[in-house]
Each structure stands twice: as structure tokens, then as C-alpha cells.
C-alpha atoms as a PDB file:
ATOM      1  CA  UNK A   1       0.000   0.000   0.000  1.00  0.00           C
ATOM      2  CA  UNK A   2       1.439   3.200  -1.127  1.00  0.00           C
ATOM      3  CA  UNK A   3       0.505   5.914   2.304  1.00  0.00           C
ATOM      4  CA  UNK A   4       1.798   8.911   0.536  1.00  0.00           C
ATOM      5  CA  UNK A   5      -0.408   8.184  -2.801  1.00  0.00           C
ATOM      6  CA  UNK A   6      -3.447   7.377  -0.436  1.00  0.00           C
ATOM      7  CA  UNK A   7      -3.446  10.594   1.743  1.00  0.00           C
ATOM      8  CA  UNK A   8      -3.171  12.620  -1.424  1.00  0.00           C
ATOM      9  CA  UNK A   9      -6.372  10.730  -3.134  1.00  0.00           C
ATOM     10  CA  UNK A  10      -7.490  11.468   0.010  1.00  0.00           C
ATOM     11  CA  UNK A  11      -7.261  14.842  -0.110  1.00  0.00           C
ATOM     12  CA  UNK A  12      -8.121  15.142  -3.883  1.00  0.00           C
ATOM     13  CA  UNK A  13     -11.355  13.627  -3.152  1.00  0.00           C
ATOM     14  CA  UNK A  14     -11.912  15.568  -0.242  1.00  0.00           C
ATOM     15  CA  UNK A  15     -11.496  18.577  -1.802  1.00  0.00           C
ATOM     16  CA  UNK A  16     -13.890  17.220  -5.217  1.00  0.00           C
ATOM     17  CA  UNK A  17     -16.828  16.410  -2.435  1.00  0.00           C
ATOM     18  CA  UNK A  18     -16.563  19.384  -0.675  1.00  0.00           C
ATOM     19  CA  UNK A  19     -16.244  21.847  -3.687  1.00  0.00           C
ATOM     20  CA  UNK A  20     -19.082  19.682  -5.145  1.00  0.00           C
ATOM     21  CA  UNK A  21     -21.657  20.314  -2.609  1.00  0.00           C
ATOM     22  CA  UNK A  22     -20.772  23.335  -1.300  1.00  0.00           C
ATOM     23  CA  UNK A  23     -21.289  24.288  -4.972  1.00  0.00           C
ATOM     24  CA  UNK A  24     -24.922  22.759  -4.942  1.00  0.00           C
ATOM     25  CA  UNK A  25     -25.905  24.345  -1.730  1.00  0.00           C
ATOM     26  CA  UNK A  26     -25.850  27.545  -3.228  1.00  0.00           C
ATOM     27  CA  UNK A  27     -27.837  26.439  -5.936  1.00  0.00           C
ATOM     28  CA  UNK A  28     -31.014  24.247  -4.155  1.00  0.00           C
ATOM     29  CA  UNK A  29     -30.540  25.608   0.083  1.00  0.00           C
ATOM     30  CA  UNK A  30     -33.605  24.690   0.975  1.00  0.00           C
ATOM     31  CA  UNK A  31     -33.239  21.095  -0.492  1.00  0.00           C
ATOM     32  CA  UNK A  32     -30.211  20.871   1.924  1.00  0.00           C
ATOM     33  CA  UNK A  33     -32.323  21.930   4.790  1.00  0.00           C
ATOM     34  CA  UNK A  34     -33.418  18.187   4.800  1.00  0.00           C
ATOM     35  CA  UNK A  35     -29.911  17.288   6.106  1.00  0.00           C
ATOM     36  CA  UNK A  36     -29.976  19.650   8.919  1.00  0.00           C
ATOM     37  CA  UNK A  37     -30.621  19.605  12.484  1.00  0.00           C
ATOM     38  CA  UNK A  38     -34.503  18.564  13.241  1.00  0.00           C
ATOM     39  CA  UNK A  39     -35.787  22.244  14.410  1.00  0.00           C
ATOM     40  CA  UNK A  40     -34.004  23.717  11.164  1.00  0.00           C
ATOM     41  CA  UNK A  41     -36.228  20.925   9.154  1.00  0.00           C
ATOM     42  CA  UNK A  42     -38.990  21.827  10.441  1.00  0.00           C
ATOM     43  CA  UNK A  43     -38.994  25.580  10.082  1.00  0.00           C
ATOM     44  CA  UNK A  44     -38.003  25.121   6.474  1.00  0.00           C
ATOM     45  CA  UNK A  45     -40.153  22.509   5.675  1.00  0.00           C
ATOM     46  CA  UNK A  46     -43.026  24.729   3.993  1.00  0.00           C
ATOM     47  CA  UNK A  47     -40.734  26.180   1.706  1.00  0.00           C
ATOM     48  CA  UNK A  48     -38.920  22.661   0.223  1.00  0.00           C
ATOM     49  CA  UNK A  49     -39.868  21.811  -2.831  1.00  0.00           C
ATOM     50  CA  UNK A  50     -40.139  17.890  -3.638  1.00  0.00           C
ATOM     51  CA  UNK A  51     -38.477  18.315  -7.462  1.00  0.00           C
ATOM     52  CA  UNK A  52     -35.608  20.002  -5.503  1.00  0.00           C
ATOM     53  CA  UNK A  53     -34.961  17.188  -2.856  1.00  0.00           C
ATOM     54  CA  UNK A  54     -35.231  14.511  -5.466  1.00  0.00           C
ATOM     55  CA  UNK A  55     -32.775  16.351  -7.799  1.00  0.00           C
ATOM     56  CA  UNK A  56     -30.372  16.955  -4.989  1.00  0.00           C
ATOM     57  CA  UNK A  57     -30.668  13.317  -4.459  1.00  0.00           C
ATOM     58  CA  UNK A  58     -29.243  12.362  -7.773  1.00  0.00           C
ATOM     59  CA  UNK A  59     -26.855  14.679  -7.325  1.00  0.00           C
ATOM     60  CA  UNK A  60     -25.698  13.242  -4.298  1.00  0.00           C
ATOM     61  CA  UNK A  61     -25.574   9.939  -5.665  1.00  0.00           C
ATOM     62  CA  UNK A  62     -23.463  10.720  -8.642  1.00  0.00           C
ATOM     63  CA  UNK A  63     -20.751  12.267  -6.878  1.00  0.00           C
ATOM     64  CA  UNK A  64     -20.904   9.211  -4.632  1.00  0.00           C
ATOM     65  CA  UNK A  65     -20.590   6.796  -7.085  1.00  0.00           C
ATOM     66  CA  UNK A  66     -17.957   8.961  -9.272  1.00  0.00           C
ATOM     67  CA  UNK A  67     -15.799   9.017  -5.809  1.00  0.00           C
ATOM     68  CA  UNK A  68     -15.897   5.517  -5.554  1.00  0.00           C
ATOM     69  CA  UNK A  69     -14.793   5.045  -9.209  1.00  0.00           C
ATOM     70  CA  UNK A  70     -12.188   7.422  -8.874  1.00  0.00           C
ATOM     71  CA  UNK A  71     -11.181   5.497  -5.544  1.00  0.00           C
ATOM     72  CA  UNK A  72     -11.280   2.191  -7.123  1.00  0.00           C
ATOM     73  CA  UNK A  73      -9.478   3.529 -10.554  1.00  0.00           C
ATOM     74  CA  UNK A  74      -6.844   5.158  -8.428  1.00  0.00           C
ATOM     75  CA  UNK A  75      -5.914   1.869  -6.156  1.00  0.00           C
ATOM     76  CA  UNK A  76      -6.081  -0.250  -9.129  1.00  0.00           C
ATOM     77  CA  UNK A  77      -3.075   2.229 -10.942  1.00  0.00           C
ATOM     78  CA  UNK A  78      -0.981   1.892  -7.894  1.00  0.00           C
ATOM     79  CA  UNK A  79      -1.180  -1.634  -7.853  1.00  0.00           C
ATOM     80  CA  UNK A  80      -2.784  -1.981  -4.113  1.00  0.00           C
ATOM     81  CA  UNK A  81      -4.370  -5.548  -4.152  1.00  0.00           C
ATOM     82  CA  UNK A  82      -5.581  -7.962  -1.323  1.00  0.00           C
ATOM     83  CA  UNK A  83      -8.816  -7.211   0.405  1.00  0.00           C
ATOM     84  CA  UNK A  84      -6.808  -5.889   3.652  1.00  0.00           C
ATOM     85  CA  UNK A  85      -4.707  -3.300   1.580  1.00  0.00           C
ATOM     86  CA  UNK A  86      -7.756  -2.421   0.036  1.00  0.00           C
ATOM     87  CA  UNK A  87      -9.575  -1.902   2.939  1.00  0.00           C
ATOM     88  CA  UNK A  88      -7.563   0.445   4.757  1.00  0.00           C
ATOM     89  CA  UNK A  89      -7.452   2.584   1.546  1.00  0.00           C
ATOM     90  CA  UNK A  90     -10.415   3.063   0.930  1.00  0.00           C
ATOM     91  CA  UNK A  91     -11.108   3.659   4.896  1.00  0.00           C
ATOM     92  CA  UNK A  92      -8.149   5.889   5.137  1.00  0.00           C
ATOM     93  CA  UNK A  93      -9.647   8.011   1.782  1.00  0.00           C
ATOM     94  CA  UNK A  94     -13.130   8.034   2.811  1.00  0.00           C
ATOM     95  CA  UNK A  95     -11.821   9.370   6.403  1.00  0.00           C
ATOM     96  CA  UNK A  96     -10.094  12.249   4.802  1.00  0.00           C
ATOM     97  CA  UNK A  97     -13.187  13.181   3.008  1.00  0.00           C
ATOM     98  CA  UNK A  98     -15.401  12.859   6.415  1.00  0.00           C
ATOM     99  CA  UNK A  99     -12.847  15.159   8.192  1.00  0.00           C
ATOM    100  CA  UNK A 100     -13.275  17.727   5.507  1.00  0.00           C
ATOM    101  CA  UNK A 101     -17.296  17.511   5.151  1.00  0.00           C
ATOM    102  CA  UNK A 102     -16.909  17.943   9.204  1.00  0.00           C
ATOM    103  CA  UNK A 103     -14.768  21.080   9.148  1.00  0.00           C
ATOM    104  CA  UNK A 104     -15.617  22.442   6.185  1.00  0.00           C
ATOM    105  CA  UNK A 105     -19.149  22.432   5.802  1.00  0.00           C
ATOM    106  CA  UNK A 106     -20.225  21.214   9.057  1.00  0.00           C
ATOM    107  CA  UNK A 107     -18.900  23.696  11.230  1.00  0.00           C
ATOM    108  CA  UNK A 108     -17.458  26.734   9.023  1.00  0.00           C
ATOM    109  CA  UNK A 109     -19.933  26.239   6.364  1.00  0.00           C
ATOM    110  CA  UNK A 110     -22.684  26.339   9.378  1.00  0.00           C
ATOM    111  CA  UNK A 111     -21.335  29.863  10.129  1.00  0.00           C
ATOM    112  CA  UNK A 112     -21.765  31.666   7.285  1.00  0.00           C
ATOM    113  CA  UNK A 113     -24.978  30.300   6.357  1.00  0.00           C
ATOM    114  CA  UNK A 114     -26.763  31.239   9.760  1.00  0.00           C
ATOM    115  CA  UNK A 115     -25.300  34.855   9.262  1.00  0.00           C
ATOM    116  CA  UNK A 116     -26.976  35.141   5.674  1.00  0.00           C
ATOM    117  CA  UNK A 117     -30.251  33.205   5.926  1.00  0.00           C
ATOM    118  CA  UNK A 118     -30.027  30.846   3.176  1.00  0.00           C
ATOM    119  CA  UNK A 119     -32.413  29.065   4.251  1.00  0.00           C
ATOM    120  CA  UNK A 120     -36.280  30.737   4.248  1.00  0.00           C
ATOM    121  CA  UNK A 121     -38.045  29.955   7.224  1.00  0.00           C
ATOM    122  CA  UNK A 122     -34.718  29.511   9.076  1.00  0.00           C
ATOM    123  CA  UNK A 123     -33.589  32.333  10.006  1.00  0.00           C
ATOM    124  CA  UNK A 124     -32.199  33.379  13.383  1.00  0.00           C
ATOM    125  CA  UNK A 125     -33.148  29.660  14.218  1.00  0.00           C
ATOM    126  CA  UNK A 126     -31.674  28.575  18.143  1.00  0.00           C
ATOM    127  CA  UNK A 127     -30.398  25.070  16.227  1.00  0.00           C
ATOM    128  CA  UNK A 128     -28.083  27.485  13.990  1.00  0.00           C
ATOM    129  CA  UNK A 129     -25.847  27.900  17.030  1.00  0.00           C
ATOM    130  CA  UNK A 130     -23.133  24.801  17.693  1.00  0.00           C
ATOM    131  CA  UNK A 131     -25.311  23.644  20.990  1.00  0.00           C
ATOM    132  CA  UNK A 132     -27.940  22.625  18.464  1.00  0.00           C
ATOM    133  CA  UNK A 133     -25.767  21.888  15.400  1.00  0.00           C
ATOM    134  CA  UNK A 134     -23.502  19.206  17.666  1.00  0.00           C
ATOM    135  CA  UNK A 135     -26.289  16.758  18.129  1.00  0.00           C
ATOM    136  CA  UNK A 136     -26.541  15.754  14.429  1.00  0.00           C
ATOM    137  CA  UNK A 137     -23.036  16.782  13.102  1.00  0.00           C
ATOM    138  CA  UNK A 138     -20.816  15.001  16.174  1.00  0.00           C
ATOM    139  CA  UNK A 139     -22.416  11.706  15.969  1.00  0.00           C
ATOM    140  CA  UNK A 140     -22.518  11.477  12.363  1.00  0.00           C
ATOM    141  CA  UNK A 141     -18.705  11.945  11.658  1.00  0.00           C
ATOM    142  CA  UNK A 142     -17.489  10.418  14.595  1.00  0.00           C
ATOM    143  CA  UNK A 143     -18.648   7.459  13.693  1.00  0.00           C
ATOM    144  CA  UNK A 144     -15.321   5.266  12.752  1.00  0.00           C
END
């Protein structure tokens, strides 16, 4: 297993993921509002349109599936092989890319959104605040 090649497809693909939904938040917020914490959801909920979540969906699901092709492309051109090898490549690349969804649009992401009310309905909501925001987003990516 080559380390130095995994941490930087790592990286690549955290960056890709990141730069790929950011992108898309800006484009359907209120769709994303579905992934937030429960009192955000709620407060938003009147103003979600259905074609929006389902679109985001495929979305979603695209850049999942083109991660995991770039993943699997990648280890096959550096000749990693064996199901342990393989394992702890794709673990160690998929934790780079949960780190960065984390920091990046978990927490600063969640900062500049409250401050702009992106999302109608949502605005000034108590959940917006890292008391609220730490009961959906710690869990979730601290999950090993």
C-alpha cells in the first residue's frame, strides 16, 4: 500500500466532495435543509420543494458513485491488491473526506450560512448555534 499516494487521493477527493456540494448548496438551500438539524427541518419545511430534494438526491448519488470510481481507478493504478490493503485505503480516503465535510461544511460552512439566511423559514433559528448543530453533526462523523 502506497501511504503517501493514499493521503493525497485522500485529499483530492476531499477537496472534489466538498467543492461539489458546497457548490450545490448555493444552488437548491432549501433542499439541503433536509440534512440539517430537526428544528431547522422543520422551520423550512413549507418552503422545500419535492423536485428540488429529489434532484439533490441524484446529485448526491453521482458524486458518490464517481468518488468511488475514482477510488477504485486510483488503487487499481498503484497496484494496491488484497482485500486488507484495500480496505484500509479506501477507509483511510473516505476518512479524509469525512474530516473535511466535518470542518468544512459542518462547522465553518454552518457559520456563514446562519449569518446570511439561506435558508427561508430559518432564520435566526436557536439550532443554527453549535449547541444545536452538535447533536446531528458530532455523531454522524465520529462514527469510525
Amino acid at each position: 500500500m502506497n501511504w503517501s499516494r493514499t493521503i493525497l487521493d485522500g485529499i483530492v477527493m476531499c477537496v472534489i466532495f466538498n467543492a461539489v456540494v458546497g457548490m450545490f448548496f448555493f444552488v437548491f438551500p432549501q433542499a439541503y435543509s433536509r440534512m440539517f438539524p430537526k428544528g431547522i427541518k422543520e422551520a423550512a419545511a413549507p418552503f422545500v420543494r419535492k423536485k428540488d430534494v429529489t434532484l439533490l438526491r441524484f446529485i448526491l448519488i453521482a458524486v458518490y458513485l464517481l468518488m468511488f470510481l475514482y477510488m477504485a481507478v486510483s488503487a487499481h493504478m498503484a497496484g494496491v491488491s488484497g482485500f486488507k490493503a484495500m480496505f484500509w485505503t479506501g477507509y483511510t480516503e473516505m476518512m479524509f473526506v469525512n474530516a473535511g465535510d466535518f470542518f468544512l461544511l459542518d462547522v465553518l460552512a454552518r457559520i456563514y450560512v446562519k449569518d446570511k439566511g439561506l435558508i427561508k423559514g430559518a432564520e435566526n433559528h436557536p439550532d443554527w448555534e453549535w449547541k444545536g448543530w452538535w447533536k446531528l453533526a458530532v455523531p454522524e462523523h465520529s462514527l469510525a
